[in-house]
N, C-alpha and C. Protein backbone atom coordinates (compact mmCIF):
# COMPACT_ATOMS: atom_id res chain seq x y z
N UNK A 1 -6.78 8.18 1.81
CA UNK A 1 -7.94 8.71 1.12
C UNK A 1 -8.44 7.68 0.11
N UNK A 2 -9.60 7.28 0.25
CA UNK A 2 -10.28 6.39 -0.91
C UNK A 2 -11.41 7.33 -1.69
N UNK A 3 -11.32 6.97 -2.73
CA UNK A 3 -12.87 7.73 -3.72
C UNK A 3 -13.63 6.44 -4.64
N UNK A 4 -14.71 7.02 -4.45
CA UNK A 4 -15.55 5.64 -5.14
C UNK A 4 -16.92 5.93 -5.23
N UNK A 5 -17.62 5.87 -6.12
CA UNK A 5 -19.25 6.28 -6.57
C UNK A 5 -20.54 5.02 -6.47
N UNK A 6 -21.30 5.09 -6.04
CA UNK A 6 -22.43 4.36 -6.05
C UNK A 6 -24.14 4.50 -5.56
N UNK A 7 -24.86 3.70 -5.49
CA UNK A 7 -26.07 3.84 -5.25
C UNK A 7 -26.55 4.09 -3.93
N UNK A 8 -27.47 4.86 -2.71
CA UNK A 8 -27.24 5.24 -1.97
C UNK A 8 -28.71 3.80 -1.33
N UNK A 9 -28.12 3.20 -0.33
CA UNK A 9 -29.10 2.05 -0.30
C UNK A 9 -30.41 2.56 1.23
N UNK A 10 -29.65 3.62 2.15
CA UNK A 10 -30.08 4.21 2.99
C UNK A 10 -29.80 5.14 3.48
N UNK A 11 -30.48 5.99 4.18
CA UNK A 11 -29.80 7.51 4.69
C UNK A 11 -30.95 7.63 5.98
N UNK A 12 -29.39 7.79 6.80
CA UNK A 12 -30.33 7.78 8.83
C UNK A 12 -29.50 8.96 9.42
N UNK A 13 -30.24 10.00 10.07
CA UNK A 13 -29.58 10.37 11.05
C UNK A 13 -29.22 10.27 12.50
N UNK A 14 -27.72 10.13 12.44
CA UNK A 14 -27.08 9.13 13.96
C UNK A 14 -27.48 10.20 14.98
N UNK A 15 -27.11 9.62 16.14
CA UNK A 15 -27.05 10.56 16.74
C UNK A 15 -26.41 9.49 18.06
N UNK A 16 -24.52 9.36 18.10
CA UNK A 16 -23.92 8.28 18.37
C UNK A 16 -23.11 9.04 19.04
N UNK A 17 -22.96 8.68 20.59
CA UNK A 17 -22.10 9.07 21.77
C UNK A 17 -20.67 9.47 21.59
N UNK A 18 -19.99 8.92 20.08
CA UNK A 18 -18.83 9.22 19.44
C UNK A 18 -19.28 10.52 18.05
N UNK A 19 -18.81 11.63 18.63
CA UNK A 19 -19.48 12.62 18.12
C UNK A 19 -18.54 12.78 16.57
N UNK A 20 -17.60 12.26 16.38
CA UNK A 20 -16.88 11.45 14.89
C UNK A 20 -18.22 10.84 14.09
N UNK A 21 -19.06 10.17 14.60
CA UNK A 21 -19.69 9.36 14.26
C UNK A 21 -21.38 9.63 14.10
N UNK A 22 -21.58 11.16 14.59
CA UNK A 22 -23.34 11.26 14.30
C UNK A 22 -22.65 11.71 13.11
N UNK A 23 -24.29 12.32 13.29
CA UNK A 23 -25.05 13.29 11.64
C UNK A 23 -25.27 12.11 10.87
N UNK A 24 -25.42 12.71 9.17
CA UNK A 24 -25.97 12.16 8.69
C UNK A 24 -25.28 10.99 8.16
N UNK A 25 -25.71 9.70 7.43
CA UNK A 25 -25.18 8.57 7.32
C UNK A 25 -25.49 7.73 6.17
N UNK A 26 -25.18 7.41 5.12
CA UNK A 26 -25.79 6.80 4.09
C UNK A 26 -25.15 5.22 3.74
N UNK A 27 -25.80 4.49 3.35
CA UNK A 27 -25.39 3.16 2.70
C UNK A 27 -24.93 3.36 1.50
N UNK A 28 -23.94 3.40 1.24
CA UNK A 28 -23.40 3.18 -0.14
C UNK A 28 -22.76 1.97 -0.99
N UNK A 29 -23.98 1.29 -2.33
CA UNK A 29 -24.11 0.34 -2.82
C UNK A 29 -22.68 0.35 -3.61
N UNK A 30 -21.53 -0.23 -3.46
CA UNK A 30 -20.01 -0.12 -4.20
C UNK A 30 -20.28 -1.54 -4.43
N UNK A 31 -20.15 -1.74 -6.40
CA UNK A 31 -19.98 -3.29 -6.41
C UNK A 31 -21.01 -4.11 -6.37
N UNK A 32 -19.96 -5.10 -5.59
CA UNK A 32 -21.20 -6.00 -4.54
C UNK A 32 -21.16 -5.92 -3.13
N UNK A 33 -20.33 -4.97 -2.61
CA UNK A 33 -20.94 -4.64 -1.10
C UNK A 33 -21.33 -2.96 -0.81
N UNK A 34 -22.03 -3.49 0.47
CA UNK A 34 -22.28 -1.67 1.15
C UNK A 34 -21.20 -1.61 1.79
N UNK A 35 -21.08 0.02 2.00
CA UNK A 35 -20.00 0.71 2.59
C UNK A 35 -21.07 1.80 3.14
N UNK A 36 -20.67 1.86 4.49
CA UNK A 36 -21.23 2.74 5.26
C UNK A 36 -20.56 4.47 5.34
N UNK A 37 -21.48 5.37 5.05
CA UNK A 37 -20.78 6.85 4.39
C UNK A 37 -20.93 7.72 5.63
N UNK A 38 -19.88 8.13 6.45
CA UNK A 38 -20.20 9.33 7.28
C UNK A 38 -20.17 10.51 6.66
N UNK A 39 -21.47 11.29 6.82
CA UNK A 39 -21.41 12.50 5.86
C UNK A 39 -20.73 13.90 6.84
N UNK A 40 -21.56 13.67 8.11
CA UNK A 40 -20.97 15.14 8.68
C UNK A 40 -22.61 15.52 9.31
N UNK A 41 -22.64 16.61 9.81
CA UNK A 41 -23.73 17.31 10.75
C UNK A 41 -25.65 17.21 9.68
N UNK A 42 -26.27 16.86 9.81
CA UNK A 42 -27.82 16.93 8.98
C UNK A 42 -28.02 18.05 8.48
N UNK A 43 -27.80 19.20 9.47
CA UNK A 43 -27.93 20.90 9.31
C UNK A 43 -26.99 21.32 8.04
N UNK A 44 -25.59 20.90 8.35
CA UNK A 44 -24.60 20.78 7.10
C UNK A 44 -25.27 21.20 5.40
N UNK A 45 -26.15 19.59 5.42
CA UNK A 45 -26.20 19.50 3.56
C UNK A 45 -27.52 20.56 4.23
N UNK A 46 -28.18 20.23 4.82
CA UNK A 46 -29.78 21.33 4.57
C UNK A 46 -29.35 22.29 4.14
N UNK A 47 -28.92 23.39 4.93
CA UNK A 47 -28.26 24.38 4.60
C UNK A 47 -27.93 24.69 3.21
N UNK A 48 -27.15 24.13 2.71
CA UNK A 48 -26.70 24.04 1.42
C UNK A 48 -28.10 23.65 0.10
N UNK A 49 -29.21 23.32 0.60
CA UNK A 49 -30.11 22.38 -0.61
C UNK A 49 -29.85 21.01 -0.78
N UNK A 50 -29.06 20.00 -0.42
CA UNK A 50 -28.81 18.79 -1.07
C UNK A 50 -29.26 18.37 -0.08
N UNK A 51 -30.32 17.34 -0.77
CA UNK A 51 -31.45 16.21 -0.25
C UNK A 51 -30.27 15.14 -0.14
N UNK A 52 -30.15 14.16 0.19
CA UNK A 52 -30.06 12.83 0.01
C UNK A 52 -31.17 11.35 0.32
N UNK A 53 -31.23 10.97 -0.71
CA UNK A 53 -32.22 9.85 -0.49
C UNK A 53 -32.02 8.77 -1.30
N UNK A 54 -32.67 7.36 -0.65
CA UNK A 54 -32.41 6.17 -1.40
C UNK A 54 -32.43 6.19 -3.14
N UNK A 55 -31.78 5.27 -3.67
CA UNK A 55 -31.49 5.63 -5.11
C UNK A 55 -30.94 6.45 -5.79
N UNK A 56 -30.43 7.33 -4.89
CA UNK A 56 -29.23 8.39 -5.37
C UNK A 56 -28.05 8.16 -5.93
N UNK A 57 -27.30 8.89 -6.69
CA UNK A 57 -25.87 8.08 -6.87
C UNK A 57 -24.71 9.31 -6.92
N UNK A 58 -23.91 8.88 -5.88
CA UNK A 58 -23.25 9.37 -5.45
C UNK A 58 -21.60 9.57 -5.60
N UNK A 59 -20.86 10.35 -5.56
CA UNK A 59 -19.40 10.01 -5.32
C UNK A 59 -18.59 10.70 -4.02
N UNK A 60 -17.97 9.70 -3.72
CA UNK A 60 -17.44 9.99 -2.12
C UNK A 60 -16.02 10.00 -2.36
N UNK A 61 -15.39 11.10 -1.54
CA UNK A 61 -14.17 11.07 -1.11
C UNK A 61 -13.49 11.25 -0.18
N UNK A 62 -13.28 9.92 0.95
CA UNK A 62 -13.15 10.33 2.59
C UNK A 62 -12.11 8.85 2.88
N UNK A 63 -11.83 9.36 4.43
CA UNK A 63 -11.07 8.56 4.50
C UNK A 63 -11.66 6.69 5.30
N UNK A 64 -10.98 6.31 4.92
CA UNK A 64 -11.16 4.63 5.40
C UNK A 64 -11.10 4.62 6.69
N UNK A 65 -12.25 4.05 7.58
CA UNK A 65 -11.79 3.73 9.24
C UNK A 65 -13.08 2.43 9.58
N UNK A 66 -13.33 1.80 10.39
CA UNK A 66 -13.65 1.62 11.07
C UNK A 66 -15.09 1.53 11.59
N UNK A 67 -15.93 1.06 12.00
CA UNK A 67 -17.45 1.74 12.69
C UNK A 67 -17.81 0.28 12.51
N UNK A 68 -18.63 0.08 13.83
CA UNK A 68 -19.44 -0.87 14.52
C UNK A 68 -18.82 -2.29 13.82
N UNK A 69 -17.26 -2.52 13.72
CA UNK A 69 -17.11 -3.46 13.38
C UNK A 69 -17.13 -3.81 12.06
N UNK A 70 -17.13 -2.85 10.77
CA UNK A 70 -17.07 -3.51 9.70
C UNK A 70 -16.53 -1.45 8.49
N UNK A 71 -16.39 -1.97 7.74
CA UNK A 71 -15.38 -0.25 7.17
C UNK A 71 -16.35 0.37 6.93
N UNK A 72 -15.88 1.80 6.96
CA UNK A 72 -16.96 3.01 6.99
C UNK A 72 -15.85 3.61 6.29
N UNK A 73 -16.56 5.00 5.66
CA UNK A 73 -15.88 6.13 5.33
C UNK A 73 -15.87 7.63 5.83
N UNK A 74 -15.45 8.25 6.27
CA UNK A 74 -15.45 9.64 6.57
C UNK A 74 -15.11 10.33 5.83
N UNK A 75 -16.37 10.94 5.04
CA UNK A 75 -16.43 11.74 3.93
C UNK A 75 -16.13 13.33 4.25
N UNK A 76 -14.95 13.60 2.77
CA UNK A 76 -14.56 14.82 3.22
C UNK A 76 -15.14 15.54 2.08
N UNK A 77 -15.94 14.96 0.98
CA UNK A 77 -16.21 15.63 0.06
C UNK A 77 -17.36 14.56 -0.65
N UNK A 78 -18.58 15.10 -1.16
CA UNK A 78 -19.68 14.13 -1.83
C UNK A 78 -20.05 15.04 -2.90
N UNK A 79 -20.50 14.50 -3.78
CA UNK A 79 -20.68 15.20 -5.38
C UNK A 79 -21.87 14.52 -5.48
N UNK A 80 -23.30 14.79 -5.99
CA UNK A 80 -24.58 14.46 -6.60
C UNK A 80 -24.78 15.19 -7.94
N UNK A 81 -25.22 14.60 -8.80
CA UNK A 81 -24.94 15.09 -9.72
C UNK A 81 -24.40 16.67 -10.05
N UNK A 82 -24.06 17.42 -10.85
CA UNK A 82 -23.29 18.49 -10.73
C UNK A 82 -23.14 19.50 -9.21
N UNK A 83 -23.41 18.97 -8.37
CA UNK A 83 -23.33 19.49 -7.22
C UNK A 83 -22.21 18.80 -6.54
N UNK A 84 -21.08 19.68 -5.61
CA UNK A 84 -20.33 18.87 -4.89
C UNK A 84 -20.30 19.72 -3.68
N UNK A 85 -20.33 19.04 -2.70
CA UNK A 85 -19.83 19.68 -1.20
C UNK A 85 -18.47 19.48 -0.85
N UNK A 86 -17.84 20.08 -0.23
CA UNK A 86 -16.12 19.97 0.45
C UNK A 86 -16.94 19.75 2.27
N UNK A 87 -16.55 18.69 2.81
CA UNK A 87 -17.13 18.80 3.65
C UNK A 87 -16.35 19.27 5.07
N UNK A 88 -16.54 20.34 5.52
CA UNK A 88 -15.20 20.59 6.46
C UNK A 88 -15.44 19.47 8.18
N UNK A 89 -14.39 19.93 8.89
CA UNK A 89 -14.08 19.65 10.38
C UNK A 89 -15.03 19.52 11.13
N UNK A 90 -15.65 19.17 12.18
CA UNK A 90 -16.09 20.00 12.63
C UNK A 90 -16.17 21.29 13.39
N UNK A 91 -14.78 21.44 13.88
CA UNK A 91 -14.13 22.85 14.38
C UNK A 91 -14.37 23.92 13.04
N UNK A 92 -14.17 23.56 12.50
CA UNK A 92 -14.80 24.74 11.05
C UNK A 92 -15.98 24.84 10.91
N UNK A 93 -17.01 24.10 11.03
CA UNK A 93 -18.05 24.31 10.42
C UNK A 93 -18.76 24.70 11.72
N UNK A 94 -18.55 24.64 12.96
CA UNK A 94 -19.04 25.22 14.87
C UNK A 94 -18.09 26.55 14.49
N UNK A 95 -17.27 26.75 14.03
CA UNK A 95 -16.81 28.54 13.90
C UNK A 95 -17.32 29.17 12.49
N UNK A 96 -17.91 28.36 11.56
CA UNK A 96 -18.58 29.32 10.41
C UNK A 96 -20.07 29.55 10.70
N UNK A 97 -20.57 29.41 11.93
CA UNK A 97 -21.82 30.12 12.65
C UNK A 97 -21.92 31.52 12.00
């Protein structure tokens, strides 16, 4: 598990044959490099109210892996200002229909 806060440099929604790997997606400015943020499903934050957009600042807490060749995170939890999400499974969040 890594945690770490920063500026949000982009936000795309994937939509990537490794289903680990859609939904939504943000650049996160750490430092002096980006770190690429897997958030989880687009519908997810809507649902909830939380926008995400460039210049945001964020704190992430997910785990370290991998993606297109350079580290990503798989976020299990994101906080915007006094707001935080727990972000579940996706087997949890396809059975909380």
């Amino acid at each position: 598990m890594t945690r770490f806060g920063g500026e949000v440099m982009s936000v795309e929604d994937v939509r990537a044959t490794d289903a680990a790997f859609s939904g939504l997606h943000v650049l996160v400015r750490v430092e002096k490099e980006a770190v690429s943020v897997h958030l989880g499903p687009k519908r997810f934050f809507d649902e909830r109210d939380l926008s995400i957009m460039p210049g945001d600042v964020l704190e992430v807490t997910g785990l370290m892996t991998q993606y297109q060749g350079g580290p990503a995170v798989l976020a299990t939890a994101v906080r915007k200002g006094s707001t935080e999400i727990r972000i579940q499974t996706r087997d949890s969040y396809e059975g909380s229909k």
